[in-house]
N, C-alpha and C. Protein backbone atom coordinates (compact mmCIF):
# COMPACT_ATOMS: atom_id res chain seq x y z
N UNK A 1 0.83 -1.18 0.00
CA UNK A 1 0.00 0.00 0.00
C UNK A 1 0.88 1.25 0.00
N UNK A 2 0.07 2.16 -1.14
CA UNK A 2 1.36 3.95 -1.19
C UNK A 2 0.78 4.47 -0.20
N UNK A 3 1.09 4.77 0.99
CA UNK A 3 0.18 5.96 1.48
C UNK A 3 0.96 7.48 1.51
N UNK A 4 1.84 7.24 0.62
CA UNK A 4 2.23 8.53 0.00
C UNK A 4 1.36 9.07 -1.17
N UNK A 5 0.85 8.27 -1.51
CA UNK A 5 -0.42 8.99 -2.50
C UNK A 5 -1.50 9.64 -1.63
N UNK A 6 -1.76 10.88 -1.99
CA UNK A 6 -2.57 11.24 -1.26
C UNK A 6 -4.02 11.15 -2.53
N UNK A 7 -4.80 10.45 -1.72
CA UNK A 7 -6.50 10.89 -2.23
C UNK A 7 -7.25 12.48 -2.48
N UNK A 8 -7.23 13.09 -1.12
CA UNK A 8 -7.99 13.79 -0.78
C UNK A 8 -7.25 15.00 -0.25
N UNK A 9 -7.78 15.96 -0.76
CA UNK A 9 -6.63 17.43 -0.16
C UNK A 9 -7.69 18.06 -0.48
N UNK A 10 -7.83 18.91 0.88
CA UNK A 10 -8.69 20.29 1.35
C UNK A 10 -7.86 21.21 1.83
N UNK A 11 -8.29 22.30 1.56
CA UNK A 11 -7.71 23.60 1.94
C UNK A 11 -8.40 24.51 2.16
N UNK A 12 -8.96 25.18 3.66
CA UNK A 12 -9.72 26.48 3.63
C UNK A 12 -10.81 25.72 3.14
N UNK A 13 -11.52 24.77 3.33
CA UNK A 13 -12.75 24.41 3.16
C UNK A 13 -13.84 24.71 3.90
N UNK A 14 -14.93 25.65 3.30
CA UNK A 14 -15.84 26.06 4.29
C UNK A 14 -17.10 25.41 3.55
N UNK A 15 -18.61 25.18 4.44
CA UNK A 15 -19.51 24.65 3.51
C UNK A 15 -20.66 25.49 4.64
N UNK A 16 -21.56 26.18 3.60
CA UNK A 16 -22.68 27.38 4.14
C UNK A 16 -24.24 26.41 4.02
N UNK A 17 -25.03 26.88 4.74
CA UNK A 17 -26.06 26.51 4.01
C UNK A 17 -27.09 27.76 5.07
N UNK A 18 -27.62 28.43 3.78
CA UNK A 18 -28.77 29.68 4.64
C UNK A 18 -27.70 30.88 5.16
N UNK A 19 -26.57 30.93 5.09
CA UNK A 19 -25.68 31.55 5.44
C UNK A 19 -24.98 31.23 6.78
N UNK A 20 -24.99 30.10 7.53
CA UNK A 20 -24.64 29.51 8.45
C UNK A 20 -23.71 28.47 8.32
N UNK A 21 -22.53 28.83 9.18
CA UNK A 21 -21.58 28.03 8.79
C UNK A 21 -21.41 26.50 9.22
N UNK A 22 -21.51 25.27 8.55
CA UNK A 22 -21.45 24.27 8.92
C UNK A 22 -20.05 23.63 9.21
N UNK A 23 -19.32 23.86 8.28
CA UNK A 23 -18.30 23.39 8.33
C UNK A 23 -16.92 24.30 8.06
N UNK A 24 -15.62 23.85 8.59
CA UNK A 24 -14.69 25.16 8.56
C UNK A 24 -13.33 24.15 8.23
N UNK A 25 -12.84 23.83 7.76
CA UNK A 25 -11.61 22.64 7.63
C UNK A 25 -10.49 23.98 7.42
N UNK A 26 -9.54 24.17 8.02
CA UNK A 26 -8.21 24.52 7.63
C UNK A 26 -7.49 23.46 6.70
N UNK A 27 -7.06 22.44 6.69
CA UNK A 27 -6.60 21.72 5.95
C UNK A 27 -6.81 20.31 6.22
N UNK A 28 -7.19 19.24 5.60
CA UNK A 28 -6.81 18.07 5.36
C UNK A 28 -6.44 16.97 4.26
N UNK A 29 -5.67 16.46 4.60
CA UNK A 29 -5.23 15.20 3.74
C UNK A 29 -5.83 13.80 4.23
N UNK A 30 -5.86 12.87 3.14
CA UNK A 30 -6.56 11.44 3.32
C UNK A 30 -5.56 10.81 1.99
N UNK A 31 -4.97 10.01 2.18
CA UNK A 31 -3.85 9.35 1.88
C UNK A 31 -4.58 7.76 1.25
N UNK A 32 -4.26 7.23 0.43
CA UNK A 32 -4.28 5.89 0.07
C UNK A 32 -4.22 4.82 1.47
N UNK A 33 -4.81 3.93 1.57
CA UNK A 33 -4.66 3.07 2.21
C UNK A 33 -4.61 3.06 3.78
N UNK A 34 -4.67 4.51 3.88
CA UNK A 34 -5.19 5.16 5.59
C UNK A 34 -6.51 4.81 5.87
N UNK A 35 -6.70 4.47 7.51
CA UNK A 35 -7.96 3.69 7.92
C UNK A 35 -8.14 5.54 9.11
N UNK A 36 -9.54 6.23 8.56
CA UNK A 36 -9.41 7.38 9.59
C UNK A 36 -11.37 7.29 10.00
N UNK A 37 -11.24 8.13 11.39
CA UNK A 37 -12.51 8.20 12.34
C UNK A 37 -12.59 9.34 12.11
N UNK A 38 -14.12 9.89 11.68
CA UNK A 38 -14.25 11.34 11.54
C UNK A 38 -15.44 11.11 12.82
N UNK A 39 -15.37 11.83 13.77
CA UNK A 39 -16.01 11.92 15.11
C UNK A 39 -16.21 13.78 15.69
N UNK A 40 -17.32 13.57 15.80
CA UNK A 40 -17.91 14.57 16.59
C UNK A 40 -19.23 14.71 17.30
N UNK A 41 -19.89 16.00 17.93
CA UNK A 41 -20.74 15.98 18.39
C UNK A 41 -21.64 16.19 17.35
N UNK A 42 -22.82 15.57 17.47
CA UNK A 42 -24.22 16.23 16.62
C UNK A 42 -23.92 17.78 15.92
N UNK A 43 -24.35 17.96 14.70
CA UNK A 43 -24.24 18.81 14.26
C UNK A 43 -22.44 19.85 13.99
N UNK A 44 -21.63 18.78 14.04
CA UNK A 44 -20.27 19.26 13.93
C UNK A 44 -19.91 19.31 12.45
N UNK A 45 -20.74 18.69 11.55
CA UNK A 45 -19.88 18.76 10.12
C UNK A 45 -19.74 17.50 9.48
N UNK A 46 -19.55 16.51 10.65
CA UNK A 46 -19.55 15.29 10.05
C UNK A 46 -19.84 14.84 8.50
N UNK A 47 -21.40 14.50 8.62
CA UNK A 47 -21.93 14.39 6.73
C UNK A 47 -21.55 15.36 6.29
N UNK A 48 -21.52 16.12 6.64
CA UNK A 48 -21.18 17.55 5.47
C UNK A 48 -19.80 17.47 4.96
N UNK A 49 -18.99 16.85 5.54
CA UNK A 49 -17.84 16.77 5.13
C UNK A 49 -17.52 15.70 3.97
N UNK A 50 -18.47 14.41 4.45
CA UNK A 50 -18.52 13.34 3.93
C UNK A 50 -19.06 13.04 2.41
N UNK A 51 -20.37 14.20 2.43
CA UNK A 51 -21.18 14.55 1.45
C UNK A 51 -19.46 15.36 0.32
N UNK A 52 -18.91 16.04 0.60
CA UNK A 52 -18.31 16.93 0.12
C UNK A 52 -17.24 15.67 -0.62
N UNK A 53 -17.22 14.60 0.22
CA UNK A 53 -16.10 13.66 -0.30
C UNK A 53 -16.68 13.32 -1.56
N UNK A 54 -17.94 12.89 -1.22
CA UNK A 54 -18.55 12.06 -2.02
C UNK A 54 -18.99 12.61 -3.16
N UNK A 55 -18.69 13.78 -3.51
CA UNK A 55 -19.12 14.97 -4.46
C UNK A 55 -20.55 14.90 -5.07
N UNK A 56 -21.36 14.95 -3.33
CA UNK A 56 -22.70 14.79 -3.43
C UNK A 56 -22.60 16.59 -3.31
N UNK A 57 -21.89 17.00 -2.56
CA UNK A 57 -22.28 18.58 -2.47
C UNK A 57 -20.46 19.44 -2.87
N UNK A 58 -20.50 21.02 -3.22
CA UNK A 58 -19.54 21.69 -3.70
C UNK A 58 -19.24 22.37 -2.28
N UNK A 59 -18.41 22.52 -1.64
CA UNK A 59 -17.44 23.27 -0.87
C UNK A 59 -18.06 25.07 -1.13
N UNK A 60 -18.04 25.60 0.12
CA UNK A 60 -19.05 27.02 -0.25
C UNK A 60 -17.69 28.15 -0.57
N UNK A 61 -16.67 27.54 -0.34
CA UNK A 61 -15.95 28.21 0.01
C UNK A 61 -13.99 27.14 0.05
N UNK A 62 -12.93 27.48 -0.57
CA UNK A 62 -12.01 26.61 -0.17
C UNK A 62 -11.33 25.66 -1.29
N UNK A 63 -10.88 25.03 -1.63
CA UNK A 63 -10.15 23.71 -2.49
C UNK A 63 -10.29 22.58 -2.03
N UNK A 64 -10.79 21.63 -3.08
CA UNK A 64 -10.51 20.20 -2.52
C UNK A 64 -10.17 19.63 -3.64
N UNK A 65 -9.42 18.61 -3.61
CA UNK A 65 -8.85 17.95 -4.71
C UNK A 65 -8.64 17.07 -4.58
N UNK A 66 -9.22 15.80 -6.08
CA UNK A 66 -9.14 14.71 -6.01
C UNK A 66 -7.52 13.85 -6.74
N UNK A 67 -6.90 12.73 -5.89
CA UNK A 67 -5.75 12.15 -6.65
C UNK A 67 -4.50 13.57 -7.30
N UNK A 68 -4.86 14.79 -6.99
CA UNK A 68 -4.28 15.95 -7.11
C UNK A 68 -5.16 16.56 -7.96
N UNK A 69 -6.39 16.58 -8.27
CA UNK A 69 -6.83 17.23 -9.35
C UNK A 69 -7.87 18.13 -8.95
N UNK A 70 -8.15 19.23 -8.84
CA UNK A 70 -8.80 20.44 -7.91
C UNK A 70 -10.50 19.84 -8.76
N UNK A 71 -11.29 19.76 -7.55
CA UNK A 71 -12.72 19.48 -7.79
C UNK A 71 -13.72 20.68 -8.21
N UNK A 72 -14.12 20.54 -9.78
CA UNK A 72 -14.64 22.16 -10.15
C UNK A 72 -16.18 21.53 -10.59
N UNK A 73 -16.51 22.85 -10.97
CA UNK A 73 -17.87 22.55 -12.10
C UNK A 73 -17.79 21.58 -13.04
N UNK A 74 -16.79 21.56 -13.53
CA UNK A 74 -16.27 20.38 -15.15
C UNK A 74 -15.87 19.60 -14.25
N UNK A 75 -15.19 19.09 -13.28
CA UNK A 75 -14.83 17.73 -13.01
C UNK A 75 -15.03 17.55 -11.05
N UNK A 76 -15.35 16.56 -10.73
CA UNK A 76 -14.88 15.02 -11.72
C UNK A 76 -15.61 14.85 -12.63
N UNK A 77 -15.46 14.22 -13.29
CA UNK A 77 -16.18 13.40 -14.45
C UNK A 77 -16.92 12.09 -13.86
N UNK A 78 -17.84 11.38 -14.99
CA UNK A 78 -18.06 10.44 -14.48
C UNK A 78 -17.03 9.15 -14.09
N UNK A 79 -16.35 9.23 -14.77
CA UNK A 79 -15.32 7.98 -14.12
C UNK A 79 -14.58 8.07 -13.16
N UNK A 80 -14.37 9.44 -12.43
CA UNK A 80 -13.73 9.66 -11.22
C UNK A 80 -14.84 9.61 -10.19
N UNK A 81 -16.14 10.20 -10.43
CA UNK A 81 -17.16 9.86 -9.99
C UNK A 81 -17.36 8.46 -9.42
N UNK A 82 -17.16 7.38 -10.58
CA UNK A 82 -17.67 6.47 -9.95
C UNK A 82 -16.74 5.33 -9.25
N UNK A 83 -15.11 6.37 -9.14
CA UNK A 83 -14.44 5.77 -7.70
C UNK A 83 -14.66 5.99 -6.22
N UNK A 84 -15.64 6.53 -6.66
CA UNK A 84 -16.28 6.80 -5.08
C UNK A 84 -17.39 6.40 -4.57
N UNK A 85 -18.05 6.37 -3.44
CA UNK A 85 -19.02 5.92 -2.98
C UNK A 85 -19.45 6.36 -1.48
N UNK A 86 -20.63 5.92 -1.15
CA UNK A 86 -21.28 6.72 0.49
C UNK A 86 -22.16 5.43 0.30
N UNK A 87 -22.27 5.19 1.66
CA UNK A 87 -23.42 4.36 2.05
C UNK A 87 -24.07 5.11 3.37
N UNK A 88 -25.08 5.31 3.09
CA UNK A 88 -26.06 6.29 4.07
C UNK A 88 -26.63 5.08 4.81
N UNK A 89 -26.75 5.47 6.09
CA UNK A 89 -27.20 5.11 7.11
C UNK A 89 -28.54 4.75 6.85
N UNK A 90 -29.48 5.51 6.11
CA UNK A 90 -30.73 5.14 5.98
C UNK A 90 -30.67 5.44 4.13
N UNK A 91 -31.88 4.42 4.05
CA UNK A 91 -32.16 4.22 2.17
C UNK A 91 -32.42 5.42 2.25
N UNK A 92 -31.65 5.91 0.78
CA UNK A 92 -32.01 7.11 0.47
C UNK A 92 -32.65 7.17 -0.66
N UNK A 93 -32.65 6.10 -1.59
CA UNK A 93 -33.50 5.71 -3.16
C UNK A 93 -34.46 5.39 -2.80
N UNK A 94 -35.04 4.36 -1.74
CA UNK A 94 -35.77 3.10 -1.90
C UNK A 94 -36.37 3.72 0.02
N UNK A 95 -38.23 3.61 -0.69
CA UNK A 95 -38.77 3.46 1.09
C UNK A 95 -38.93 2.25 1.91
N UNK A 96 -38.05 1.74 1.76
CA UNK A 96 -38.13 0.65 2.99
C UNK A 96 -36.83 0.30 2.61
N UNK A 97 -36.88 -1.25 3.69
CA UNK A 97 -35.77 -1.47 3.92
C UNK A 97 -35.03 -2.86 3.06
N UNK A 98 -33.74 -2.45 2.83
CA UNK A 98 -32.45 -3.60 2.38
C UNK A 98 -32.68 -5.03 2.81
C-alpha cells in the first residue's frame, strides 16, 4: 500500500447553508490506504464533510482535490465519480428497507 499517495486534499474548506456556517476545515489530507474516524458531536460537520467527499455537495468556500486534481464545475467526471461511494445510514432511493 502507497500511502504517500494522497486521495484527498482540502484547503480552507468552508460549507454554508442559509448563510450559516457548517463546516470550517483549515486543511486536510486522506492518503491511500489510511484507515481514519471522523467523530464529533451532533451537528459538527460530520456528513457535510462526507457529502463533500462524495461529491454529493460543492465546498461554499475553499479547495478540494481529487488524486491531485482540484474538484470544479467540469470535473470530476463520471469515471472519477464512480471511484467513489457513500453508504447512508438510511435508504435514500428506496422506502423501505435492504
Amino acid at each position: 500500500m502507497d500511502l504517500s499517495r494522497v486521495v484527498y486534499s482540502l484547503a480552507g474548506v468552508t460549507k454554508k447553508y442559509n448563510g450559516r456556517t457548517v463546516l470550517n476545515l483549515n486543511a486536510l489530507e486522506v492518503r491511500a490506504g489510511e484507515v481514519l474516524a471522523v467523530v464529533g458531536p451532533s451537528g459538527a460537520g460530520k456528513s457535510t464533510l462526507l457529502r463533500l467527499l462524495a461529491f454529493l455537495e460543492r465546498p461554499s468556500a475553499g479547495e478540494l482535490a481529487f488524486y491531485g486534481r482540484p474538484v470544479s464545475d467540469q470535473w470530476p467526471d463520471l469515471a472519477a465519480r464512480r471511484r467513489v461511494t457513500m453508504v447512508f445510514q438510511r435508504p435514500q432511493l428506496l422506502r423501505r428497507s435492504v
